[in-house]
N, C-alpha and C. Protein backbone atom coordinates (compact mmCIF):
# COMPACT_ATOMS: atom_id res chain seq x y z
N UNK A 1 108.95 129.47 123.37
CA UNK A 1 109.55 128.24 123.84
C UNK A 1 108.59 127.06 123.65
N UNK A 2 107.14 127.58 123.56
CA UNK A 2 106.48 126.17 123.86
C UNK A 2 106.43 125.76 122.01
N UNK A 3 105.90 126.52 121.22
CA UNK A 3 105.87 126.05 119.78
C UNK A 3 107.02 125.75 119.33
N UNK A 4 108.61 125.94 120.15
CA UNK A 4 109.40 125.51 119.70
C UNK A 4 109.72 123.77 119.85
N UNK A 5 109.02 124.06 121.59
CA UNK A 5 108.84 122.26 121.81
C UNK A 5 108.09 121.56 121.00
N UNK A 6 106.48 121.93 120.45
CA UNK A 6 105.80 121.39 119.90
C UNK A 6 106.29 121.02 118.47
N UNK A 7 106.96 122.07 117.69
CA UNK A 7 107.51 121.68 116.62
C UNK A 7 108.49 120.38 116.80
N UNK A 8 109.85 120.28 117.71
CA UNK A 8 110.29 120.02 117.88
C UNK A 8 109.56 118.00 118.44
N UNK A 9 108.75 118.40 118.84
CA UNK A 9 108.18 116.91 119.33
C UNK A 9 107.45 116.45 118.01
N UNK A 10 106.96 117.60 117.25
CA UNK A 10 106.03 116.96 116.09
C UNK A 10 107.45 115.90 114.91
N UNK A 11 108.38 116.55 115.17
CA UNK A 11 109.71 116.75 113.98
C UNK A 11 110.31 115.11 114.32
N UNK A 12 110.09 115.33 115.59
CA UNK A 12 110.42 113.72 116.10
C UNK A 12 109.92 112.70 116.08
N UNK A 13 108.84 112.70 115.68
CA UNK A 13 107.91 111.97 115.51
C UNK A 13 107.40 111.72 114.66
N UNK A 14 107.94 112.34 113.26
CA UNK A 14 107.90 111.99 112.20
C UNK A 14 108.93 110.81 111.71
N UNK A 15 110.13 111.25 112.48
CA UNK A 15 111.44 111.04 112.04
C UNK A 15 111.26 109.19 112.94
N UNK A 16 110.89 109.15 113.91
CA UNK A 16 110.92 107.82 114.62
C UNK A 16 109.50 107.15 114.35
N UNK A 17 108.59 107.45 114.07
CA UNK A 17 107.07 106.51 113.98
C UNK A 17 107.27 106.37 112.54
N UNK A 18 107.29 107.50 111.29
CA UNK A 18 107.34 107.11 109.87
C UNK A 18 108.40 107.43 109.12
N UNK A 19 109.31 107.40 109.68
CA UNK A 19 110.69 107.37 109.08
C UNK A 19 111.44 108.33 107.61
N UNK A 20 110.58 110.09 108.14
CA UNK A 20 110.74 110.21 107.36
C UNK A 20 111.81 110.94 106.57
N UNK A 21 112.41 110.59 107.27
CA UNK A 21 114.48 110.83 106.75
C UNK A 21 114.42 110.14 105.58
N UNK A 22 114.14 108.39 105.60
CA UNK A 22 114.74 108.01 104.52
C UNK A 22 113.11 107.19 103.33
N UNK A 23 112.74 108.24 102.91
CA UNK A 23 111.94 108.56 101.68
C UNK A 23 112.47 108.55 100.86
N UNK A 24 112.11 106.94 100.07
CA UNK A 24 112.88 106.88 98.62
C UNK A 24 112.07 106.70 97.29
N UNK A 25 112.29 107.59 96.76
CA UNK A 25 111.57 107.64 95.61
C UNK A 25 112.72 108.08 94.27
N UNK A 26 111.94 107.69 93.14
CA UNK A 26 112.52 107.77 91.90
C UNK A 26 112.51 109.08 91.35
N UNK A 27 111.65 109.65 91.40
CA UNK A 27 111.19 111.05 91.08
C UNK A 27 110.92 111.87 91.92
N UNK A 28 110.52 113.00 91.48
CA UNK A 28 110.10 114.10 92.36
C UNK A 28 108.28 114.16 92.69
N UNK A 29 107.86 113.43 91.75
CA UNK A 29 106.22 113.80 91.61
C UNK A 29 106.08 112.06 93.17
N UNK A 30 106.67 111.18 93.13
CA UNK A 30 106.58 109.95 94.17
C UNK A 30 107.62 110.19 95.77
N UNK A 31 108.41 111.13 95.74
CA UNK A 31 109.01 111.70 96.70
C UNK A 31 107.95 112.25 97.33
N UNK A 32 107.08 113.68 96.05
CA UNK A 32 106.29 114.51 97.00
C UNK A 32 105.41 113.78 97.65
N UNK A 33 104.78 112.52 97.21
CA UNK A 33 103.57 111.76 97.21
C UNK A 33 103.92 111.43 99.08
N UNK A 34 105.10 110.56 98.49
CA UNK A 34 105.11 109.79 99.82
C UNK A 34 104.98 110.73 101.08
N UNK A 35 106.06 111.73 101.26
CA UNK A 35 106.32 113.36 102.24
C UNK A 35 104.41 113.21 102.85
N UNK A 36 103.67 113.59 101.73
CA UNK A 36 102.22 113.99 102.41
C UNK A 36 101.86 113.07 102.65
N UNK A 37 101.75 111.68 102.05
CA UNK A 37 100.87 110.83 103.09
C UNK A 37 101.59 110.68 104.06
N UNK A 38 102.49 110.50 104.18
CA UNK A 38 103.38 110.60 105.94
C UNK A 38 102.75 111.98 106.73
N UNK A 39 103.04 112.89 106.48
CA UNK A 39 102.32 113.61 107.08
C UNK A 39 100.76 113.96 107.53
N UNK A 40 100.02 113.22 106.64
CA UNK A 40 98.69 113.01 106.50
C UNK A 40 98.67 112.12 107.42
N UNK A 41 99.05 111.10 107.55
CA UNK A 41 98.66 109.95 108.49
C UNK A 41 98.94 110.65 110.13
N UNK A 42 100.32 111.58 109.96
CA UNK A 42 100.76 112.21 111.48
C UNK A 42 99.36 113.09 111.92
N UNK A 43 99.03 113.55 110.52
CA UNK A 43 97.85 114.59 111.36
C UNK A 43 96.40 114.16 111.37
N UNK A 44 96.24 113.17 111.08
CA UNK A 44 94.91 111.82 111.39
C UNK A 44 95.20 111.27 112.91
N UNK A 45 96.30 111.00 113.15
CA UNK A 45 96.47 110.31 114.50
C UNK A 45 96.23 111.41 115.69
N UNK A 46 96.82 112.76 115.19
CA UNK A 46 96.51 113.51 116.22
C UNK A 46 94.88 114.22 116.37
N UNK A 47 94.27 114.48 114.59
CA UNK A 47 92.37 114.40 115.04
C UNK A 47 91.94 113.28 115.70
N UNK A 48 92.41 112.06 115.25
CA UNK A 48 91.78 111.39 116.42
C UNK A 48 91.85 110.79 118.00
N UNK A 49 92.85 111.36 117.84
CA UNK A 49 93.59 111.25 119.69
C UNK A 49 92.64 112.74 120.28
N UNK A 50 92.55 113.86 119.67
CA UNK A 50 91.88 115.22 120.15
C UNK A 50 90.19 114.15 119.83
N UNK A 51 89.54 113.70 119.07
CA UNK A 51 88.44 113.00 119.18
C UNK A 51 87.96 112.48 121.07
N UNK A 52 88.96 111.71 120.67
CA UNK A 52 89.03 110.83 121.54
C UNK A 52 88.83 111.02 122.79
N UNK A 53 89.52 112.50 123.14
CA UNK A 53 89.91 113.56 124.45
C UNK A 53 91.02 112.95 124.59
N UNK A 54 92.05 112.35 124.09
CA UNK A 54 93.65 112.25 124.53
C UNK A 54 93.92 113.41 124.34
N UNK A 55 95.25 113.32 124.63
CA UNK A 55 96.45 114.76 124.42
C UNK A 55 97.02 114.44 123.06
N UNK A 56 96.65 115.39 122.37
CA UNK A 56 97.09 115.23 120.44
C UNK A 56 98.08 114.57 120.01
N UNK A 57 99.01 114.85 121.06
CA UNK A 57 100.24 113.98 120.31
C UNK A 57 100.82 112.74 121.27
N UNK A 58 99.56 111.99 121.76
CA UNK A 58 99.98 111.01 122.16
C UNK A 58 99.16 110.09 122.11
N UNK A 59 100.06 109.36 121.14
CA UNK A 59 99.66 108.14 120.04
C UNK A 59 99.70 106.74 120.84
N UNK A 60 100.42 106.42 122.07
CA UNK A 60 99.98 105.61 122.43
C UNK A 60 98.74 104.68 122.97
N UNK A 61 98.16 106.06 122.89
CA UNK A 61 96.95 105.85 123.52
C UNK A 61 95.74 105.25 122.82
N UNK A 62 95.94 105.73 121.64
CA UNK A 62 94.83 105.34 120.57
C UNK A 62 95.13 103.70 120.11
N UNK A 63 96.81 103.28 120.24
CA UNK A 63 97.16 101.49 120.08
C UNK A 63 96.15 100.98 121.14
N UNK A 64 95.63 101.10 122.53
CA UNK A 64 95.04 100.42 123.33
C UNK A 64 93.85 100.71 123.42
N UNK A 65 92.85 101.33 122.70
CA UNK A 65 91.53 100.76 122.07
C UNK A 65 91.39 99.50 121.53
């Protein structure tokens, strides 16, 4: 139940902070591109929120530094 939440909160939070439903690209090689840096950036915010000692997936916290 809990990795189902965690997935589930990570999934959302893709979908509402970097929008990544609507990824538009021309090709397949600038589709894949964009997919990982979106995801790259999701999993930078959460090393540095765990840096920080926040709770990983909460990004608000790191805007008020």
């Amino acid at each position: 139940m809990s990795s189902r939440r965690l997935v589930e909160t990570v999934i959302g939070q893709l979908t509402e902070r970097f929008h990544i439903e609507k990824v538009r690209a021309c090709d397949t090689w600038h589709l894949a591109n964009r997919f990982i840096r979106k995801v790259l950036a999701h999993t930078m915010e959460c090393f540095l929120g765990k840096l920080l000692g926040n709770p990983t997936l909460l990004f608000e916290a790191l805007v008020e530094i």
